[in-house]
C-alpha atoms as a PDB file:
ATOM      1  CA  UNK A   1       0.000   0.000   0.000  1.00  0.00           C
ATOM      2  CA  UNK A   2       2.741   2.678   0.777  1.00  0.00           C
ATOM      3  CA  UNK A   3       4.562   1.863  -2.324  1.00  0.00           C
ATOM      4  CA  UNK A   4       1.574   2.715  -4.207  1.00  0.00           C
ATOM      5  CA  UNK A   5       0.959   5.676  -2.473  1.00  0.00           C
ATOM      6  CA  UNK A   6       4.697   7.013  -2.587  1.00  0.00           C
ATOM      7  CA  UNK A   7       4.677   5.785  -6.619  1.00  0.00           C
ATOM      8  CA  UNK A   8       1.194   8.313  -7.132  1.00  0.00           C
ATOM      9  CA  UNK A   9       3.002  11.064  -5.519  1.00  0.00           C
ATOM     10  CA  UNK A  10       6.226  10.482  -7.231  1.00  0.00           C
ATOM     11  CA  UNK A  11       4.191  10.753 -10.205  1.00  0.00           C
ATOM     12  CA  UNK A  12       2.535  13.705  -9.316  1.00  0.00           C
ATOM     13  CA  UNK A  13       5.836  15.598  -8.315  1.00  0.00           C
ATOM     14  CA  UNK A  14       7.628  14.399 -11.823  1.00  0.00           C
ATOM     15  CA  UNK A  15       3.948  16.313 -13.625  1.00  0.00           C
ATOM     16  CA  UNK A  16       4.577  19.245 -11.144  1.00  0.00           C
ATOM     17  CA  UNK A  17       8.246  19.621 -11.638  1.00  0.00           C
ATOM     18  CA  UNK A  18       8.448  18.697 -15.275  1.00  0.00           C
ATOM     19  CA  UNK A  19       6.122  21.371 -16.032  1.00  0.00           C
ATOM     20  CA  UNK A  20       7.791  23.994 -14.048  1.00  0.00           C
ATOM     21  CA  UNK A  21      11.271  23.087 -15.753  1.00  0.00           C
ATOM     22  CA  UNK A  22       9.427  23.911 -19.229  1.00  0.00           C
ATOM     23  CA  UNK A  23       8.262  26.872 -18.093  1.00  0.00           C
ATOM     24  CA  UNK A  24      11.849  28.317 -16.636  1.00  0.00           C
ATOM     25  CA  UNK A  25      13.525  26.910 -19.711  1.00  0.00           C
ATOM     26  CA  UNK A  26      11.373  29.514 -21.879  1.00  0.00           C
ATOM     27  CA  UNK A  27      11.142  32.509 -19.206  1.00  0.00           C
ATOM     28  CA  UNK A  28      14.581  32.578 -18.432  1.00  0.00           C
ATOM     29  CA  UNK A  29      16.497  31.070 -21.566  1.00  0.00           C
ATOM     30  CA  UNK A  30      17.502  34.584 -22.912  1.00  0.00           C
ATOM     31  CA  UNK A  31      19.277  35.639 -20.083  1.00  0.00           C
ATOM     32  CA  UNK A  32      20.352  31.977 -17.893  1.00  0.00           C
ATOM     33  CA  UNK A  33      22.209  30.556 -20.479  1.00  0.00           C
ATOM     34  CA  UNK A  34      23.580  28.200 -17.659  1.00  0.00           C
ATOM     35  CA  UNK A  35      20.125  27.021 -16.808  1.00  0.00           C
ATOM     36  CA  UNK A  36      20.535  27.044 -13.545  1.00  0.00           C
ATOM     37  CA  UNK A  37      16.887  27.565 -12.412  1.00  0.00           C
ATOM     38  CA  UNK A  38      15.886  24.134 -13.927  1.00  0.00           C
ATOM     39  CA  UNK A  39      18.788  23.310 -12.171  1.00  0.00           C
ATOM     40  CA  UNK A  40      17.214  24.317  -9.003  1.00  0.00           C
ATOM     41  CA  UNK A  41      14.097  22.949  -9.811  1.00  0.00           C
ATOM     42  CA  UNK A  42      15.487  19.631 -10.150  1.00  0.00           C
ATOM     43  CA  UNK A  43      16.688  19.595  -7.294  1.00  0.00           C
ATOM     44  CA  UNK A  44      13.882  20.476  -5.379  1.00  0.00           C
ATOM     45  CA  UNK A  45      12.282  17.628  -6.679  1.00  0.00           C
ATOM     46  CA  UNK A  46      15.313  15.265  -5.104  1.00  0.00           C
ATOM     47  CA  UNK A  47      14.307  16.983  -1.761  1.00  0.00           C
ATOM     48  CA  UNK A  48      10.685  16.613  -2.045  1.00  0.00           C
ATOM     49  CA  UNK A  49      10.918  12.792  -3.575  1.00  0.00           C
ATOM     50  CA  UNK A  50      14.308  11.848  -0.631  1.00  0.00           C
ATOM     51  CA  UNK A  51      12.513  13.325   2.408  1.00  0.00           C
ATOM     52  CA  UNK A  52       9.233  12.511   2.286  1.00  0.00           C
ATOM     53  CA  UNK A  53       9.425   8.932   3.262  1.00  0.00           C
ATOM     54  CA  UNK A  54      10.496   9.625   7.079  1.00  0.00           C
ATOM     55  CA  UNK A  55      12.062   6.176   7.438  1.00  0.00           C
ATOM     56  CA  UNK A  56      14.721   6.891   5.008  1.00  0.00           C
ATOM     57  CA  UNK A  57      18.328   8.172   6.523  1.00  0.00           C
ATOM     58  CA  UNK A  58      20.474  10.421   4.632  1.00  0.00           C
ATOM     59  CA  UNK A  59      24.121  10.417   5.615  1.00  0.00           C
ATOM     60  CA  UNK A  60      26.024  13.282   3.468  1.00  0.00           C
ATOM     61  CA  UNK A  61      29.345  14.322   4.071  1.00  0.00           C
ATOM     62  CA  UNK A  62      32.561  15.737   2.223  1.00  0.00           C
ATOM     63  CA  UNK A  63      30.717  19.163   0.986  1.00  0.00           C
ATOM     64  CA  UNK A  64      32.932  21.492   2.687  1.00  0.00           C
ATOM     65  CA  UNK A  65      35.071  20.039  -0.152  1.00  0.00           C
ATOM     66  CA  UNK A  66      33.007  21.948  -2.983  1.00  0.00           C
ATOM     67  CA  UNK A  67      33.769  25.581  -3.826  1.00  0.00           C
ATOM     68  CA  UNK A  68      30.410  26.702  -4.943  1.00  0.00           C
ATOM     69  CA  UNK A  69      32.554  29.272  -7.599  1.00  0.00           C
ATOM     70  CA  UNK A  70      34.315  27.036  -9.734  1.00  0.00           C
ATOM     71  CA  UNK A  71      33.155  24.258 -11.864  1.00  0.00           C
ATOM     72  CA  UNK A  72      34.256  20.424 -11.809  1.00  0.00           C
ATOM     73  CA  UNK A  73      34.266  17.574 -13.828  1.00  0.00           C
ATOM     74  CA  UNK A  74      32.555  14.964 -10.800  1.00  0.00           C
ATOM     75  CA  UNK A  75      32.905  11.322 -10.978  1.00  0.00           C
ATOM     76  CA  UNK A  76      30.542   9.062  -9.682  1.00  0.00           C
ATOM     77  CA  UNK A  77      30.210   5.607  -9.251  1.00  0.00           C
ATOM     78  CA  UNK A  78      26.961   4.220 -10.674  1.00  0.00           C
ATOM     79  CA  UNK A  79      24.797   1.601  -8.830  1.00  0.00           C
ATOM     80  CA  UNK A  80      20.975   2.496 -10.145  1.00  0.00           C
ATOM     81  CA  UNK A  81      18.648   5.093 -11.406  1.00  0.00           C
ATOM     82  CA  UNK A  82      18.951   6.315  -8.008  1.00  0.00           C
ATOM     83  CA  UNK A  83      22.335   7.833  -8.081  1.00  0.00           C
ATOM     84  CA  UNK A  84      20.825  10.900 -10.631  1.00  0.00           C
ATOM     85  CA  UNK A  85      18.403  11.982  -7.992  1.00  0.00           C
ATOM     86  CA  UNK A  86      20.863  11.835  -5.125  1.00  0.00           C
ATOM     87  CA  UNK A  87      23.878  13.970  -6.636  1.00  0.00           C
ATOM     88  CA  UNK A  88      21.241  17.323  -6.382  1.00  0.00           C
ATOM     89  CA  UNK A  89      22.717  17.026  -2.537  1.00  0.00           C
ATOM     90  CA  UNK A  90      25.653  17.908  -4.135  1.00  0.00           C
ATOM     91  CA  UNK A  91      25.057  21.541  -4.464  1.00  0.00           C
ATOM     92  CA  UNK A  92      26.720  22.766  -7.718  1.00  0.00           C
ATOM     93  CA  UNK A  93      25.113  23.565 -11.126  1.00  0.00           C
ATOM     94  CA  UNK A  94      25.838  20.621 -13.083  1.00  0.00           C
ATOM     95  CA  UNK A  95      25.185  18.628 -16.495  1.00  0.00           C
ATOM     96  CA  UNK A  96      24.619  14.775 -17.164  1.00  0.00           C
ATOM     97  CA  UNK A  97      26.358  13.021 -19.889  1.00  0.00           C
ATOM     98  CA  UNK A  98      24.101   9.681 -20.091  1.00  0.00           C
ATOM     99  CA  UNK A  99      23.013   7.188 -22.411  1.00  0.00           C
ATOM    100  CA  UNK A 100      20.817   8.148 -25.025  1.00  0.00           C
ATOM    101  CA  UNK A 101      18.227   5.509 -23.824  1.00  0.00           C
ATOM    102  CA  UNK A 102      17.663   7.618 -20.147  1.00  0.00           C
ATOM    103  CA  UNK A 103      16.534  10.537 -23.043  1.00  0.00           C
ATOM    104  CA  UNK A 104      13.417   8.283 -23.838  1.00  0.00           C
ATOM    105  CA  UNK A 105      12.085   7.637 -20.309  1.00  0.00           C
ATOM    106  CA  UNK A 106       8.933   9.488 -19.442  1.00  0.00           C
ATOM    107  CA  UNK A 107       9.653  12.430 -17.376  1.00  0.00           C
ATOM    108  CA  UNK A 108      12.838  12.014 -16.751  1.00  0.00           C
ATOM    109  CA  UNK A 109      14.028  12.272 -20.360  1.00  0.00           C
ATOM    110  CA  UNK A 110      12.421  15.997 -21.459  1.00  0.00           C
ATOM    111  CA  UNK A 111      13.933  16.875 -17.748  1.00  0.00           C
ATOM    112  CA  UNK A 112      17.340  15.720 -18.805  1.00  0.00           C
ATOM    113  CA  UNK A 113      16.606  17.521 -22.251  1.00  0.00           C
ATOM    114  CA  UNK A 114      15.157  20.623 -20.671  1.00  0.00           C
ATOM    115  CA  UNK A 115      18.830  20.689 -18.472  1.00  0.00           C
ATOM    116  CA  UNK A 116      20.594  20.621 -21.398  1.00  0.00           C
ATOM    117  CA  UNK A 117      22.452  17.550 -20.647  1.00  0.00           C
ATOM    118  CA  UNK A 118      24.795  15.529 -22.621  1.00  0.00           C
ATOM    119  CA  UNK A 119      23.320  12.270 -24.871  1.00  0.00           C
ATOM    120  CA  UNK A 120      25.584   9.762 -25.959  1.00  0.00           C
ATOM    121  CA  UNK A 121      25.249   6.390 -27.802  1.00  0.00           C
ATOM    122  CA  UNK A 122      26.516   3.497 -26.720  1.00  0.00           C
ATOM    123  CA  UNK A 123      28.789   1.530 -29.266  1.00  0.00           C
ATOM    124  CA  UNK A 124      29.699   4.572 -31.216  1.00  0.00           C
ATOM    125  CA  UNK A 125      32.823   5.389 -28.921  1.00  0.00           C
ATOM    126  CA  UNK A 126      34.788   8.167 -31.087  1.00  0.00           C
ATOM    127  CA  UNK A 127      31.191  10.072 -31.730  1.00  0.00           C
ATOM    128  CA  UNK A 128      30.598   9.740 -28.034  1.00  0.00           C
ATOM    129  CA  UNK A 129      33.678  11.056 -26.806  1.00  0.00           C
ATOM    130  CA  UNK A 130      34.154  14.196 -29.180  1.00  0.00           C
ATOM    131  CA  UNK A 131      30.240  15.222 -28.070  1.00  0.00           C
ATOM    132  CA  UNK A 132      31.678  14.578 -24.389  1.00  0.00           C
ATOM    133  CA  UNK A 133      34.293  17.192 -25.180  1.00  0.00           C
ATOM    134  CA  UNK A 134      32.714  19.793 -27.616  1.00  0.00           C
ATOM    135  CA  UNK A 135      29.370  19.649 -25.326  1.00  0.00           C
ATOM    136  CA  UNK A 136      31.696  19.544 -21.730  1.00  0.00           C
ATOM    137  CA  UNK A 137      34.067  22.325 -22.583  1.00  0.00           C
ATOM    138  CA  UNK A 138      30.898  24.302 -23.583  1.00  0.00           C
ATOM    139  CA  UNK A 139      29.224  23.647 -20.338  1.00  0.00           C
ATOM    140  CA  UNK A 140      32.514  24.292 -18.000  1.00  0.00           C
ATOM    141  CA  UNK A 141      33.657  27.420 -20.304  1.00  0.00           C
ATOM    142  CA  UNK A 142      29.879  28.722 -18.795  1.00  0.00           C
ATOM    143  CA  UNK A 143      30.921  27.540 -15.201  1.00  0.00           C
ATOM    144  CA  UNK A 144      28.744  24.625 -15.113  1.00  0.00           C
ATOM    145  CA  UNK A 145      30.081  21.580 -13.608  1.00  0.00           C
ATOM    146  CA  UNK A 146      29.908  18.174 -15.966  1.00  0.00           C
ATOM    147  CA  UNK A 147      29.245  15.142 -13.817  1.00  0.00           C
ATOM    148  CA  UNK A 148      29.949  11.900 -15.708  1.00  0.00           C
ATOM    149  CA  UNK A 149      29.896   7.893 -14.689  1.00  0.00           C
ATOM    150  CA  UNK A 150      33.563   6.648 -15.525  1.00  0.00           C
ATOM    151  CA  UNK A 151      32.790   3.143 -15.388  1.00  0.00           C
ATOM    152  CA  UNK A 152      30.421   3.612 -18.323  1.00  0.00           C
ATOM    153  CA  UNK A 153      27.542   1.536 -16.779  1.00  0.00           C
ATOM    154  CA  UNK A 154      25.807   0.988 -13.664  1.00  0.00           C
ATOM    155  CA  UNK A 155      28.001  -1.905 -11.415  1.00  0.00           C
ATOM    156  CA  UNK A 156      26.434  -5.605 -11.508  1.00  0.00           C
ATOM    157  CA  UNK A 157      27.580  -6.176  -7.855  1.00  0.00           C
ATOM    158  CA  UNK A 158      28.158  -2.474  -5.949  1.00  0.00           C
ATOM    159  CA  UNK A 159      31.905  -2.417  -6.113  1.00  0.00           C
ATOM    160  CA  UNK A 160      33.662   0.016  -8.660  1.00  0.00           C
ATOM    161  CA  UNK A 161      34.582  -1.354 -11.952  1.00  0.00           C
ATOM    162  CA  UNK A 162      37.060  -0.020 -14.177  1.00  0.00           C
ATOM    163  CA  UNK A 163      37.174   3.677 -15.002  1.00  0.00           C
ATOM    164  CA  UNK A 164      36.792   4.977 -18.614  1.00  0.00           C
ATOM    165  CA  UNK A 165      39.216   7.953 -19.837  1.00  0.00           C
ATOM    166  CA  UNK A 166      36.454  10.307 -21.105  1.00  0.00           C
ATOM    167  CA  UNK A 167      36.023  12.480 -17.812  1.00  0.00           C
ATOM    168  CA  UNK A 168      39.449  12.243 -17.091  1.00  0.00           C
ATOM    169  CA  UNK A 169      40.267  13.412 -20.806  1.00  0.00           C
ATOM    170  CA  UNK A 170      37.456  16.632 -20.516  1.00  0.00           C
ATOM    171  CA  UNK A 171      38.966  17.706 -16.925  1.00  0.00           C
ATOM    172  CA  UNK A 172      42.402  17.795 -18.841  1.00  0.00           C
ATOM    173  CA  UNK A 173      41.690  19.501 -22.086  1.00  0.00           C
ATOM    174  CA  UNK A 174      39.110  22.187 -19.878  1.00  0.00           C
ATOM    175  CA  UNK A 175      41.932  22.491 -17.353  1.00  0.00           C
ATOM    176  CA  UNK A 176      39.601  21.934 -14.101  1.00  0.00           C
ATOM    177  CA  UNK A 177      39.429  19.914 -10.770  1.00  0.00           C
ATOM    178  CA  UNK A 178      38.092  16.480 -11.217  1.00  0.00           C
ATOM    179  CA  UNK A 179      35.530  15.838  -7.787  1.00  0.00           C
ATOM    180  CA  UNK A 180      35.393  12.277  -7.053  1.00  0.00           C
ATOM    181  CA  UNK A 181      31.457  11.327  -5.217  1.00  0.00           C
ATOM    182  CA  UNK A 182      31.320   7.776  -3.269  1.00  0.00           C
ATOM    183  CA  UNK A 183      27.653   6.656  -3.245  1.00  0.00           C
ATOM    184  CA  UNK A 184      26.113   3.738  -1.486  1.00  0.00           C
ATOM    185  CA  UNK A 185      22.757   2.611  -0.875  1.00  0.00           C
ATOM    186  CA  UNK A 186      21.258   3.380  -3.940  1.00  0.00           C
ATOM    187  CA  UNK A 187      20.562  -0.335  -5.050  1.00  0.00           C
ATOM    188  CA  UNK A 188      19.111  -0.901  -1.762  1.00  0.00           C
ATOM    189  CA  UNK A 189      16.204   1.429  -1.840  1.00  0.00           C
ATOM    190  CA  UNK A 190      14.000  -1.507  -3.493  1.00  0.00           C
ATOM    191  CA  UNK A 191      13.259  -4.704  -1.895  1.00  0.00           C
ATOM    192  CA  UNK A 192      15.347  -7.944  -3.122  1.00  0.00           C
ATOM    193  CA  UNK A 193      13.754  -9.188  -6.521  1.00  0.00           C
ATOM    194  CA  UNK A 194      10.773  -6.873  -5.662  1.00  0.00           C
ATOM    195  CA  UNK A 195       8.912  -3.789  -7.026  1.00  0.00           C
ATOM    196  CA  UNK A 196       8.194  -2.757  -3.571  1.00  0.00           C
ATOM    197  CA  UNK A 197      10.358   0.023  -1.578  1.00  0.00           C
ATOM    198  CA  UNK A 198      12.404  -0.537   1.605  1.00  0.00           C
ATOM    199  CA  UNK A 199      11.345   1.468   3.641  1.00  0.00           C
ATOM    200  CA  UNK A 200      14.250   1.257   6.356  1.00  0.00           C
ATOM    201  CA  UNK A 201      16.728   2.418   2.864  1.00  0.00           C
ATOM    202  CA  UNK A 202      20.178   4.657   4.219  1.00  0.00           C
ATOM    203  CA  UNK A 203      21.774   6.690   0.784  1.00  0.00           C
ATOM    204  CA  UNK A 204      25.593   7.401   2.133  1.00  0.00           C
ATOM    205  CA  UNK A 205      27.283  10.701   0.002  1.00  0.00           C
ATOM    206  CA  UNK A 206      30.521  11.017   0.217  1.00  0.00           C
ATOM    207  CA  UNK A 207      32.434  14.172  -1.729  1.00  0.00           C
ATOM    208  CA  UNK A 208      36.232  13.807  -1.594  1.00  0.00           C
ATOM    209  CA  UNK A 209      38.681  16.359  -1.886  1.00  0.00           C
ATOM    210  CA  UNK A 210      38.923  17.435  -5.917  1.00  0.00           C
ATOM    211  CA  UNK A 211      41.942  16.861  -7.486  1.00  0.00           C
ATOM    212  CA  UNK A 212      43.572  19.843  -8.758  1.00  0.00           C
ATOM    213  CA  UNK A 213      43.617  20.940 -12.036  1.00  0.00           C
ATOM    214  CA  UNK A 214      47.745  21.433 -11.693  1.00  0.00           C
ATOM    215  CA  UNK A 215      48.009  17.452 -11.352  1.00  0.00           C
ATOM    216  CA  UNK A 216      45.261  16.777 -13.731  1.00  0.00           C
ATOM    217  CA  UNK A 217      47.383  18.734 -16.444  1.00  0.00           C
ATOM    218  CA  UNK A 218      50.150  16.771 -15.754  1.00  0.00           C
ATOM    219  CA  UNK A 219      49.155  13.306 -15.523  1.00  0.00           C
ATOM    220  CA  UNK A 220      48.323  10.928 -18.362  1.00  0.00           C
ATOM    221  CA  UNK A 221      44.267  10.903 -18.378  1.00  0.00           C
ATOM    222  CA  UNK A 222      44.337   7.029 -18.059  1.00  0.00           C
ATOM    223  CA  UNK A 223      47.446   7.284 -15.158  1.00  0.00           C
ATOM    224  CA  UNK A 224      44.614   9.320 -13.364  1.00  0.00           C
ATOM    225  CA  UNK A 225      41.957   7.548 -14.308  1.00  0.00           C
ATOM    226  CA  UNK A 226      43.406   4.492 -12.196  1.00  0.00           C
ATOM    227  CA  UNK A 227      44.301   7.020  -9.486  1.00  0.00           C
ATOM    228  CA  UNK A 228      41.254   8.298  -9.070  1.00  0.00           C
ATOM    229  CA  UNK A 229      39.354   4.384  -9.475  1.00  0.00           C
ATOM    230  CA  UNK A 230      41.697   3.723  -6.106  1.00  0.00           C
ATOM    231  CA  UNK A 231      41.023   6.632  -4.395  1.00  0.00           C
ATOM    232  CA  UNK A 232      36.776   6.117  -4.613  1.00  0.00           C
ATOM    233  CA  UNK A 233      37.324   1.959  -3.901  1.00  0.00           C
ATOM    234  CA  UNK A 234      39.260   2.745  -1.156  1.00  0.00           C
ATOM    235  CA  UNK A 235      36.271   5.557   0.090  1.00  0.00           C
ATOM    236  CA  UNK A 236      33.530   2.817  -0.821  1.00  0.00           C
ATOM    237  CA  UNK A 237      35.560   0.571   1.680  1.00  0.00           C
ATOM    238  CA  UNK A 238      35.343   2.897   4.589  1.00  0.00           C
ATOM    239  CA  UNK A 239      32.235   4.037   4.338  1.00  0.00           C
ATOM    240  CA  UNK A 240      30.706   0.505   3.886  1.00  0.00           C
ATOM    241  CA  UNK A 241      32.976  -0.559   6.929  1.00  0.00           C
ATOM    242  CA  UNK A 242      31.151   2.615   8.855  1.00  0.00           C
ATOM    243  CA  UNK A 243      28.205   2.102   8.272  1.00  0.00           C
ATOM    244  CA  UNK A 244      28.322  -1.560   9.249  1.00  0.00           C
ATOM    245  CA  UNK A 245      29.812  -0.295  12.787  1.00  0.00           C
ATOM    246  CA  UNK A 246      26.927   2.190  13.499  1.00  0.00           C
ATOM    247  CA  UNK A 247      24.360  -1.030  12.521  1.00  0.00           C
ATOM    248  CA  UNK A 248      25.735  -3.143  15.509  1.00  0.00           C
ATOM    249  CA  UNK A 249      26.102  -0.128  17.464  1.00  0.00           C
END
């Protein structure tokens, strides 16, 4: 019964907020060329769709590490759908670059349109990585963060895979701070084999300190690629290794 409930009201939020986004992309268009109040009204929606269900914890840490000023290729590590939504806690004005399929989802693909985020196809890697550039250096010339999924697809078992070069090539060529995000929880927010939600789900957030754009310059994009796969395993480790001491605790 609740997961009925919460899945009306999620759609009624996606109507609500889908239909605001198209009218801020044509108000303000000629003079937010960043886009930045669909931005905001996006994530709105992640507050009004994470903290409605008052059995669901939120542990977010790391954002003293964002400067608010300056824009970032982020890296995430992708478990589910879920991981979109819950970056908006990261407060920065950012793009997508995601699979053309995510484009034809109800909802969610005229939001990602109406963002102005970044569409690639899968098996066309040279067409997908010069839009990832041309379209990434546009956004971060305009101060808009790009926030890409290195390992290319979402993780079969939760633990990071191997990194892809095509964020680690864009924060090279743009000459900006890569800032590595550690998610968990995301897979865990439906029920085993199940349509239904858990409602006793915990989404961790972890933002790690950026790597500057001095060492980015100067390191191969794959050398950092593999530097940068450590550093988020290594994060995934300890907060998975938290969380399981505050569960006995």
């Amino acid at each position: 019964m609740f997961t009925l409930i919460f899945a009306i009201y999620t759609l009624v939020i996606l109507t609500i907020f889908t239909t605001l986004s198209f009218v801020a992309l044509i108000v303000c268009y000629p003079f937010d060329k960043r886009r930045r109040v669909v931005h905001e009204i996006s994530r709105w929606l992640c507050f009004f769709w994470w903290y409605v269900p008052l059995t669901w914890k939120r542990k977010i840490s790391g954002l003293e590490n964002v400067d608010k000023n300056k824009p970032y290729v982020i890296v995430i590590n992708h478990n589910s759908m879920v991981d979109i939504i819950s970056l908006y806690f990261v407060r920065l004005n950012f793009r997508w670059v995601s699979k053309q399929e995510v484009f034809r989802i109800p909802f969610i693909g005229p939001m990602l349109w109406m963002h102005g985020d970044i569409a690639i196809q899968r098996g066309r890697a040279t067409e997908s990585m010069k839009k990832v550039i041309r379209d990434g250096m546009m956004w971060l010339n305009r101060g808009v963060s790009v926030a890409i999924f290195p390992e290319g697809t979402r993780s079969k078992n939760g633990e990071i895979q191997r990194f892809k070069g095509g964020a680690f090539v864009l924060a090279k060529e743009a000459g900006v701070d890569i800032l590595p995000v550690v998610m968990d929880g995301t897979t865990e927010i439906f029920r085993p084999k199940s349509i239904f939600f858990n409602w006793k789900h915990c989404l961790t957030l972890k933002v790690l300190p950026p790597i500057p754009a001095s060492k980015v310059a100067e390191t191969d994009a794959n050398d950092m690629a593999q530097q940068v796969q450590a550093m988020m395993v290594e994060a995934l480790a300890q907060v998975r290794e938290e969380n399981a001491k505050n569960k006995k605790e």
